[in-house]
PDB file of N, CA and C in Angstrom:
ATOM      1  N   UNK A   1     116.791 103.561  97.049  1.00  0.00           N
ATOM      2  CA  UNK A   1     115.415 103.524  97.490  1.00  0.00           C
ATOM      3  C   UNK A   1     114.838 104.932  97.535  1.00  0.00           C
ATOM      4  N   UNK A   2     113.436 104.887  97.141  1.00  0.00           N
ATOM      5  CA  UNK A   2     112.735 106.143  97.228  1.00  0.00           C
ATOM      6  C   UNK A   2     111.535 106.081  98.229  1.00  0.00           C
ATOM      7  N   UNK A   3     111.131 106.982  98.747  1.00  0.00           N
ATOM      8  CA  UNK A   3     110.402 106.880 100.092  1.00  0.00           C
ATOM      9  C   UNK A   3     108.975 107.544  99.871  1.00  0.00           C
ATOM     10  N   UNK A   4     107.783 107.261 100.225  1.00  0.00           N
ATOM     11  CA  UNK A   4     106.381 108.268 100.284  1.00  0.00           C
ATOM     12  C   UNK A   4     106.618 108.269 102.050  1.00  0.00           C
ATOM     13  N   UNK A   5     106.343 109.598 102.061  1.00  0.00           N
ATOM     14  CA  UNK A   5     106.220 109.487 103.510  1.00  0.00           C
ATOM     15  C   UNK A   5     105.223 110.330 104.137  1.00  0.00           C
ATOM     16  N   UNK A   6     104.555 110.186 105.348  1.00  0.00           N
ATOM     17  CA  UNK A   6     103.501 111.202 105.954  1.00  0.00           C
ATOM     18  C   UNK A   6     103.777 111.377 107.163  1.00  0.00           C
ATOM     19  N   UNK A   7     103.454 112.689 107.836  1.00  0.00           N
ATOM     20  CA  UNK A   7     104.014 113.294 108.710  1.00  0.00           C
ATOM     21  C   UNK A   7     103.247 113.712 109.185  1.00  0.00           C
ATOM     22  N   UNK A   8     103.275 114.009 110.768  1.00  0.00           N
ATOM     23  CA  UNK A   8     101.841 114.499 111.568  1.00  0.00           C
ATOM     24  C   UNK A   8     102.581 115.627 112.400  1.00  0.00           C
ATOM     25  N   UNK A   9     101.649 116.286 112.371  1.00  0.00           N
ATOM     26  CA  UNK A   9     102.640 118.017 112.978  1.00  0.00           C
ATOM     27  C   UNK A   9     102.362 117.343 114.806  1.00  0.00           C
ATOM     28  N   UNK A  10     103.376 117.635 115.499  1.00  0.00           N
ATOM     29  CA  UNK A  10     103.173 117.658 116.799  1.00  0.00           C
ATOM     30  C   UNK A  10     102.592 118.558 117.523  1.00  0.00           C
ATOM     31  N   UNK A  11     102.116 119.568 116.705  1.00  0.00           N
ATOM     32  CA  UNK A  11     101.342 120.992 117.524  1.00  0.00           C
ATOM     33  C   UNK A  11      99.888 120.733 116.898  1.00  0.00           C
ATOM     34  N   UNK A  12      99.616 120.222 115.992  1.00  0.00           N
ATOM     35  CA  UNK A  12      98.237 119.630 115.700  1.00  0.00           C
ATOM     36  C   UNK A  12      98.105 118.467 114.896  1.00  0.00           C
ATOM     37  N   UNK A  13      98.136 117.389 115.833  1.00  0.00           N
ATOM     38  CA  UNK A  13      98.046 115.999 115.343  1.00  0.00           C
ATOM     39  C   UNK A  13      97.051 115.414 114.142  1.00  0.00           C
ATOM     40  N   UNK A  14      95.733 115.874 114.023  1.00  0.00           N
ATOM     41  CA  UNK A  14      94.843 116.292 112.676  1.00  0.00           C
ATOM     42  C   UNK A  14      95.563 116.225 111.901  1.00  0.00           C
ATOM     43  N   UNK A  15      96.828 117.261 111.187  1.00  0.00           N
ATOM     44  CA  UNK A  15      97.189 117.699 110.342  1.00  0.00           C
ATOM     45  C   UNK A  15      98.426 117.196 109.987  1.00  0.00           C
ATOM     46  N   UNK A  16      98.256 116.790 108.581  1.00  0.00           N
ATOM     47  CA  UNK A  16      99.451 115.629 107.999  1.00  0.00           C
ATOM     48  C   UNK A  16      99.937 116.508 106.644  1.00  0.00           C
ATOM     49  N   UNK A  17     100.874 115.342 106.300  1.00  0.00           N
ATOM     50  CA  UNK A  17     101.897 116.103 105.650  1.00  0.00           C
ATOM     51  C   UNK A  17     102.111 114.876 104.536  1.00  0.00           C
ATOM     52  N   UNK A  18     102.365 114.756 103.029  1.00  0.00           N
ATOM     53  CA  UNK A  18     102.236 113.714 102.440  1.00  0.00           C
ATOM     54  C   UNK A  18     103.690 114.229 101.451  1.00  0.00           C
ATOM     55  N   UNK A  19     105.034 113.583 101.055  1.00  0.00           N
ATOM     56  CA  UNK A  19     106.085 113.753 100.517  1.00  0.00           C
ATOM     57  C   UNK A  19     106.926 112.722  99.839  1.00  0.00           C
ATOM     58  N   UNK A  20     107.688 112.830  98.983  1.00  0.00           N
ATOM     59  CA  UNK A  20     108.519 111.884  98.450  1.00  0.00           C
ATOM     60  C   UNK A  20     109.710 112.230  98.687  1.00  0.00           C
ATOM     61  N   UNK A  21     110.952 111.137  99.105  1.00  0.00           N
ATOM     62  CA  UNK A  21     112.213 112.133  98.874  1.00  0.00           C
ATOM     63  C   UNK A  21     113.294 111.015  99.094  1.00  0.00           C
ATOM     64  N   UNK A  22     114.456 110.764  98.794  1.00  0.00           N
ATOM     65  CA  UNK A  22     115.636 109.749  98.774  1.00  0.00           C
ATOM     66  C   UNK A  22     116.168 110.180 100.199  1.00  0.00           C
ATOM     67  N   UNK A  23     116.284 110.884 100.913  1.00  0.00           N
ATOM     68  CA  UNK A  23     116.873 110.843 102.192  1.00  0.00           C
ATOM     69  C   UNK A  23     115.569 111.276 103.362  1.00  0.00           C
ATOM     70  N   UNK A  24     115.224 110.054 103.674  1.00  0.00           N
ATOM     71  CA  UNK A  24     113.722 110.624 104.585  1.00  0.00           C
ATOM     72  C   UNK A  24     114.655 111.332 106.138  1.00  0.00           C
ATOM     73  N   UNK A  25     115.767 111.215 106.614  1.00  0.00           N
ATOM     74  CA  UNK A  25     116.258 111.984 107.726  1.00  0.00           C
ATOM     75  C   UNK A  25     116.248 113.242 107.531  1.00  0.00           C
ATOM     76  N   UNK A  26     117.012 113.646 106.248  1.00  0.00           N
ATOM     77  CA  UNK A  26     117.158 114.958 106.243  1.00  0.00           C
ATOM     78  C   UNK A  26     116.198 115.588 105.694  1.00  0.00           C
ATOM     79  N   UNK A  27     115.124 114.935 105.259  1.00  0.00           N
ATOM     80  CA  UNK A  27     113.680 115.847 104.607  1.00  0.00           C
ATOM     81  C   UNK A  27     112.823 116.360 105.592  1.00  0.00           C
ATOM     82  N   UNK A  28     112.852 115.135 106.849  1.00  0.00           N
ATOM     83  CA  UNK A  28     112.199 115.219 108.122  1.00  0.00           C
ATOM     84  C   UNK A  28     113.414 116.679 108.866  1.00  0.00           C
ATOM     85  N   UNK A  29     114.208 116.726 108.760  1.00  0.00           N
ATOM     86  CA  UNK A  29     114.809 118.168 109.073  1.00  0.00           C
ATOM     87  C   UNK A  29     114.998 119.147 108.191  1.00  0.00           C
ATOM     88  N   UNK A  30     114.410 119.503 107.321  1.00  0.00           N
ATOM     89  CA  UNK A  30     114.348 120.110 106.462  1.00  0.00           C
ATOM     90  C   UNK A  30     112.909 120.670 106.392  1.00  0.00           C
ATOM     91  N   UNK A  31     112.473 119.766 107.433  1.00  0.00           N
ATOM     92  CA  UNK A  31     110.779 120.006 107.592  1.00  0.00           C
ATOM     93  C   UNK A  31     110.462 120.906 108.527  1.00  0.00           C
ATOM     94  N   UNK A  32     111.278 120.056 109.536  1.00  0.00           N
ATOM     95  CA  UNK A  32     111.297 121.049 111.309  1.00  0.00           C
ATOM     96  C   UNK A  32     112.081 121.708 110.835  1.00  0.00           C
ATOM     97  N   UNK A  33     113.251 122.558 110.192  1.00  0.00           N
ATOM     98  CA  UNK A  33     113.609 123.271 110.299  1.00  0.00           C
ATOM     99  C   UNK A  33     113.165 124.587 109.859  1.00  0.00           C
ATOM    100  N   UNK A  34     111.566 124.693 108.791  1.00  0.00           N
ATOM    101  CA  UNK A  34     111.102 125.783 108.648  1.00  0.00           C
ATOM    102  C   UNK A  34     111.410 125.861 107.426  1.00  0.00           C
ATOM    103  N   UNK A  35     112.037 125.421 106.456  1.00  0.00           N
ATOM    104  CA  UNK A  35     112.663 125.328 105.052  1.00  0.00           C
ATOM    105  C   UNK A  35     111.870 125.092 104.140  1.00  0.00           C
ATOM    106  N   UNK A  36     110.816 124.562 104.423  1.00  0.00           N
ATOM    107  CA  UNK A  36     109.459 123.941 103.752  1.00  0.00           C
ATOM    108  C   UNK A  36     107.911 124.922 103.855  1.00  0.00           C
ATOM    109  N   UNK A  37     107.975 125.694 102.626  1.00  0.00           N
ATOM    110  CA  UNK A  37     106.573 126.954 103.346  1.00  0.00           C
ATOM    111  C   UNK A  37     105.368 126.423 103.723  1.00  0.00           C
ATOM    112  N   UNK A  38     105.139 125.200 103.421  1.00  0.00           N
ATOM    113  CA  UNK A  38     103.935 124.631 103.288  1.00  0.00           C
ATOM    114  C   UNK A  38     104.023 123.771 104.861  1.00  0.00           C
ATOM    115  N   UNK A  39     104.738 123.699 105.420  1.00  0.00           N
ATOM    116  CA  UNK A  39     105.048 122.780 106.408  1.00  0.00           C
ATOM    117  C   UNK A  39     105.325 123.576 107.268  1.00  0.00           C
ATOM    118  N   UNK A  40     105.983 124.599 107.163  1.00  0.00           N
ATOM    119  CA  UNK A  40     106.604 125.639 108.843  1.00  0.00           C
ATOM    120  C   UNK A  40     105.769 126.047 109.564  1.00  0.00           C
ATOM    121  N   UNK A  41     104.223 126.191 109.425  1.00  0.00           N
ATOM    122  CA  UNK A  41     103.468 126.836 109.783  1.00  0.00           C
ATOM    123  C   UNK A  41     103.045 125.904 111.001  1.00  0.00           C
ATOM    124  N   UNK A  42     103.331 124.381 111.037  1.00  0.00           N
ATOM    125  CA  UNK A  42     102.977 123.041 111.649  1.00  0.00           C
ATOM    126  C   UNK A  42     103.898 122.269 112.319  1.00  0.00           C
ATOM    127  N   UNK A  43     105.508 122.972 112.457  1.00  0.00           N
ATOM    128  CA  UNK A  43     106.479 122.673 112.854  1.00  0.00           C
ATOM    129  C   UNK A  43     105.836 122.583 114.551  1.00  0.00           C
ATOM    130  N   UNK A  44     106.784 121.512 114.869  1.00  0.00           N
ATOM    131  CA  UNK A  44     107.726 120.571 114.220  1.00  0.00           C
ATOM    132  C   UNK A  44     106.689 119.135 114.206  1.00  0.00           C
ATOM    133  N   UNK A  45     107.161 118.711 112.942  1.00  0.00           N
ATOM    134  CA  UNK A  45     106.869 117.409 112.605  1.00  0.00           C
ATOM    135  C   UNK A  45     107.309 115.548 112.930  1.00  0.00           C
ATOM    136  N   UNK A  46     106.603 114.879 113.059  1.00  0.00           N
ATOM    137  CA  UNK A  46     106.935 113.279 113.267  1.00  0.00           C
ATOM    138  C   UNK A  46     106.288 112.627 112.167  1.00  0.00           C
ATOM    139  N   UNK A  47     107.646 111.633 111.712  1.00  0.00           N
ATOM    140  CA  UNK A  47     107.295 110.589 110.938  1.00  0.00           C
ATOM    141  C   UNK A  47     105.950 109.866 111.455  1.00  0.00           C
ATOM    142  N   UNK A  48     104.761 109.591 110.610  1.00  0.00           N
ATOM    143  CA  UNK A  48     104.075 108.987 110.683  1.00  0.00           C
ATOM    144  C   UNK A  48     104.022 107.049 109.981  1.00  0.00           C
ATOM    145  N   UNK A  49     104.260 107.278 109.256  1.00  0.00           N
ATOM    146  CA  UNK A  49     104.704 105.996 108.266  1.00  0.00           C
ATOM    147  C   UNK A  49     105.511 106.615 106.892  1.00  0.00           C
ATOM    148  N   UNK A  50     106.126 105.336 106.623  1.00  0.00           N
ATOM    149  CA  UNK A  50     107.020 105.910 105.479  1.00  0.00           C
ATOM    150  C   UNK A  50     107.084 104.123 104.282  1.00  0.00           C
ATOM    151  N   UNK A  51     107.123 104.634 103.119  1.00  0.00           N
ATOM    152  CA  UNK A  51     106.687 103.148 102.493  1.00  0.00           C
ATOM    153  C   UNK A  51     108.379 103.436 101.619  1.00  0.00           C
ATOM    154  N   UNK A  52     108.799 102.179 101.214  1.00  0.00           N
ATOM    155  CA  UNK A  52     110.083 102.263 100.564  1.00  0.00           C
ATOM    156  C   UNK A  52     109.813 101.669  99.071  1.00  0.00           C
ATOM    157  N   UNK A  53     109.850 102.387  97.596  1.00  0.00           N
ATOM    158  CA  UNK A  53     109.882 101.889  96.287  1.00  0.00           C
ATOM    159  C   UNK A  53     111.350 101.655  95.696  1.00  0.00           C
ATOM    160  N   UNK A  54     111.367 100.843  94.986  1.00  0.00           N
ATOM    161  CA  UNK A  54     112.205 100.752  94.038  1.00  0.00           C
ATOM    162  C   UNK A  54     112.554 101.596  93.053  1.00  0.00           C
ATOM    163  N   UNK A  55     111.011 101.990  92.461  1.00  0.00           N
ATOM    164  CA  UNK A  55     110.538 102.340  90.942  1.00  0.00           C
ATOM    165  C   UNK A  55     110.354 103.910  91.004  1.00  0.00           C
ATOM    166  N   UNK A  56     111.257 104.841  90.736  1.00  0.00           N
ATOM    167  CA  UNK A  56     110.487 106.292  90.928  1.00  0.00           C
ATOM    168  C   UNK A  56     108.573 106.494  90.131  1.00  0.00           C
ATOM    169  N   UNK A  57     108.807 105.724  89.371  1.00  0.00           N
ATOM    170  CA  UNK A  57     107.140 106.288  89.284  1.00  0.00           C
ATOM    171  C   UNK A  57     106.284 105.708  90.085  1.00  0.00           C
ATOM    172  N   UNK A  58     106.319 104.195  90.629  1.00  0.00           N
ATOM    173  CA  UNK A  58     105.724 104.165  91.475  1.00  0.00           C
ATOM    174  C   UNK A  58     105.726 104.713  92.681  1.00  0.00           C
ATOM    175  N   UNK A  59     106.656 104.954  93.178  1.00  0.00           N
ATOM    176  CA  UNK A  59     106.686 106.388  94.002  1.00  0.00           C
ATOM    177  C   UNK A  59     105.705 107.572  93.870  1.00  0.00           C
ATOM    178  N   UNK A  60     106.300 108.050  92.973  1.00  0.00           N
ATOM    179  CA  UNK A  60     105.470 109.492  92.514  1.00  0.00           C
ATOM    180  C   UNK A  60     103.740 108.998  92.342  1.00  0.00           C
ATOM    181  N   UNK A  61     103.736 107.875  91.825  1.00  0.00           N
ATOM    182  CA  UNK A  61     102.111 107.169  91.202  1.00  0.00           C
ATOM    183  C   UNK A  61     101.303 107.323  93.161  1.00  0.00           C
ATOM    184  N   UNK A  62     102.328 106.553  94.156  1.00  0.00           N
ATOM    185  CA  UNK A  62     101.795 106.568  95.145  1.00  0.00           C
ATOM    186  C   UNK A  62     101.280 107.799  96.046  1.00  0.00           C
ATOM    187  N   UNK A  63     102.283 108.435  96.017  1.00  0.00           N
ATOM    188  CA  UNK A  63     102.481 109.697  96.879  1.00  0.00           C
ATOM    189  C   UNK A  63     100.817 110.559  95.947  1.00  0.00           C
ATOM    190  N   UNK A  64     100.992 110.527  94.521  1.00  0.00           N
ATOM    191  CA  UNK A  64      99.654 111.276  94.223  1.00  0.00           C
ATOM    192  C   UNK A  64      98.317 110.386  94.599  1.00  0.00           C
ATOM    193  N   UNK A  65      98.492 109.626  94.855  1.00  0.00           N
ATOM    194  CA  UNK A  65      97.141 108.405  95.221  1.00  0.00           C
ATOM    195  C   UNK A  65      96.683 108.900  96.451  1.00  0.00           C
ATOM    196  N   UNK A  66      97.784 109.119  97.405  1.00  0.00           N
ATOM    197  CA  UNK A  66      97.554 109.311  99.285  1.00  0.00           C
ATOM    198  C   UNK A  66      97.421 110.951  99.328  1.00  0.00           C
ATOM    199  N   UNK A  67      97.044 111.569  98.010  1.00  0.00           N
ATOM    200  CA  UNK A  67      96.625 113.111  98.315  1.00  0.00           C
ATOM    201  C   UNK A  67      95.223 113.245  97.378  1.00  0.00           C
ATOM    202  N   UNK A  68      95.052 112.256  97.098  1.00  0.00           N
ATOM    203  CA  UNK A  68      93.186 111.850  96.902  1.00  0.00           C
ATOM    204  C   UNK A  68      92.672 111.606  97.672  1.00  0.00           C
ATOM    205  N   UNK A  69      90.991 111.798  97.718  1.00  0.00           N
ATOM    206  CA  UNK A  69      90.613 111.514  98.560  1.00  0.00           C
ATOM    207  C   UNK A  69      90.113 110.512  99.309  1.00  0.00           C
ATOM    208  N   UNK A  70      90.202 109.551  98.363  1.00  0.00           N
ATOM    209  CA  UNK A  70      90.236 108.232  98.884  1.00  0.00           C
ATOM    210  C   UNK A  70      91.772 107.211  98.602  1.00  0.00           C
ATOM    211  N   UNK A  71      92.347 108.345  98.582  1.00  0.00           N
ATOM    212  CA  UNK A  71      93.952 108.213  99.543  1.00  0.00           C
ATOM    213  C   UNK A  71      93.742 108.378 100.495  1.00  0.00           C
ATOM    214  N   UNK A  72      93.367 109.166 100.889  1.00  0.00           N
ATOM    215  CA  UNK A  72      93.405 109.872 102.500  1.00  0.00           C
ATOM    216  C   UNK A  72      92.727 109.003 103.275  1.00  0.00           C
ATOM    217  N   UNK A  73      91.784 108.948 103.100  1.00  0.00           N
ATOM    218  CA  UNK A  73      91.024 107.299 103.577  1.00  0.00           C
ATOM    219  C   UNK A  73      91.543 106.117 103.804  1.00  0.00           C
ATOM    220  N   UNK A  74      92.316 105.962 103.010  1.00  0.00           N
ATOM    221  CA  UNK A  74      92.760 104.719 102.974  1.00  0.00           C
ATOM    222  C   UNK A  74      94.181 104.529 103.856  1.00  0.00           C
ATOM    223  N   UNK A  75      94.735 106.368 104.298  1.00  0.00           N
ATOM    224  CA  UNK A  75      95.911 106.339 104.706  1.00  0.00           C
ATOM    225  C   UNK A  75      95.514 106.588 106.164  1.00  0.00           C
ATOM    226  N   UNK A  76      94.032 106.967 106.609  1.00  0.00           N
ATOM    227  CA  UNK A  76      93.284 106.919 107.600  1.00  0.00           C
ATOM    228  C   UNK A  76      93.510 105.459 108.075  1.00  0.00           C
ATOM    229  N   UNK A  77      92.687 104.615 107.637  1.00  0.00           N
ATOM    230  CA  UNK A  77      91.985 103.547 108.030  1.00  0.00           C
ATOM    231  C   UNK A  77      93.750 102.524 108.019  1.00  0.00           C
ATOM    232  N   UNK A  78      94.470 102.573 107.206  1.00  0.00           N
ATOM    233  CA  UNK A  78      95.089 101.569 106.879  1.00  0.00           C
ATOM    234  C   UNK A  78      96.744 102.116 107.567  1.00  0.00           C
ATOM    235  N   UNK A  79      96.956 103.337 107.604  1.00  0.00           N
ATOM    236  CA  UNK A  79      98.654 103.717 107.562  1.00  0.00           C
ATOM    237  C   UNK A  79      98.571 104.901 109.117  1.00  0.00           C
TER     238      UNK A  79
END
């Protein structure tokens, strides 16, 4: 299984985090741990929702959908 997942920083709840990855435990520590440049700045992070694919492209197809902007909307209103 492959995972899209979004993440909400616990030091500013606003601010999310959108990723793909086969082990969502250790990505989520890999996150808080500062390992991630784009993410350390927002440490530490909580799973927000996480969706499970079969298909790596639909994966990848998803994860670029929910960093549009009517991804984001939709991950607003719906996730």
């Amino acid at each position: 299984m492959q995972y899209v997942y979004i993440l909400r920083s616990l030091v500013d709840p606003e601010r999310h985090y959108v990723g793909t990855t086969l082990d969502l435990r250790s990505r989520l520590a890999t996150h808080n741990s500062g390992a991630v440049t784009h993410t350390s700045k927002f440490a530490p992070w909580a799973i927000k929702t996480y969706l499970a694919f079969e298909d790596e492209s639909r994966t990848r197809n998803f994860e670029r959908y929910l960093k549009t902007a009517s991804g984001r909307a939709f991950a607003k209103k719906r996730l």
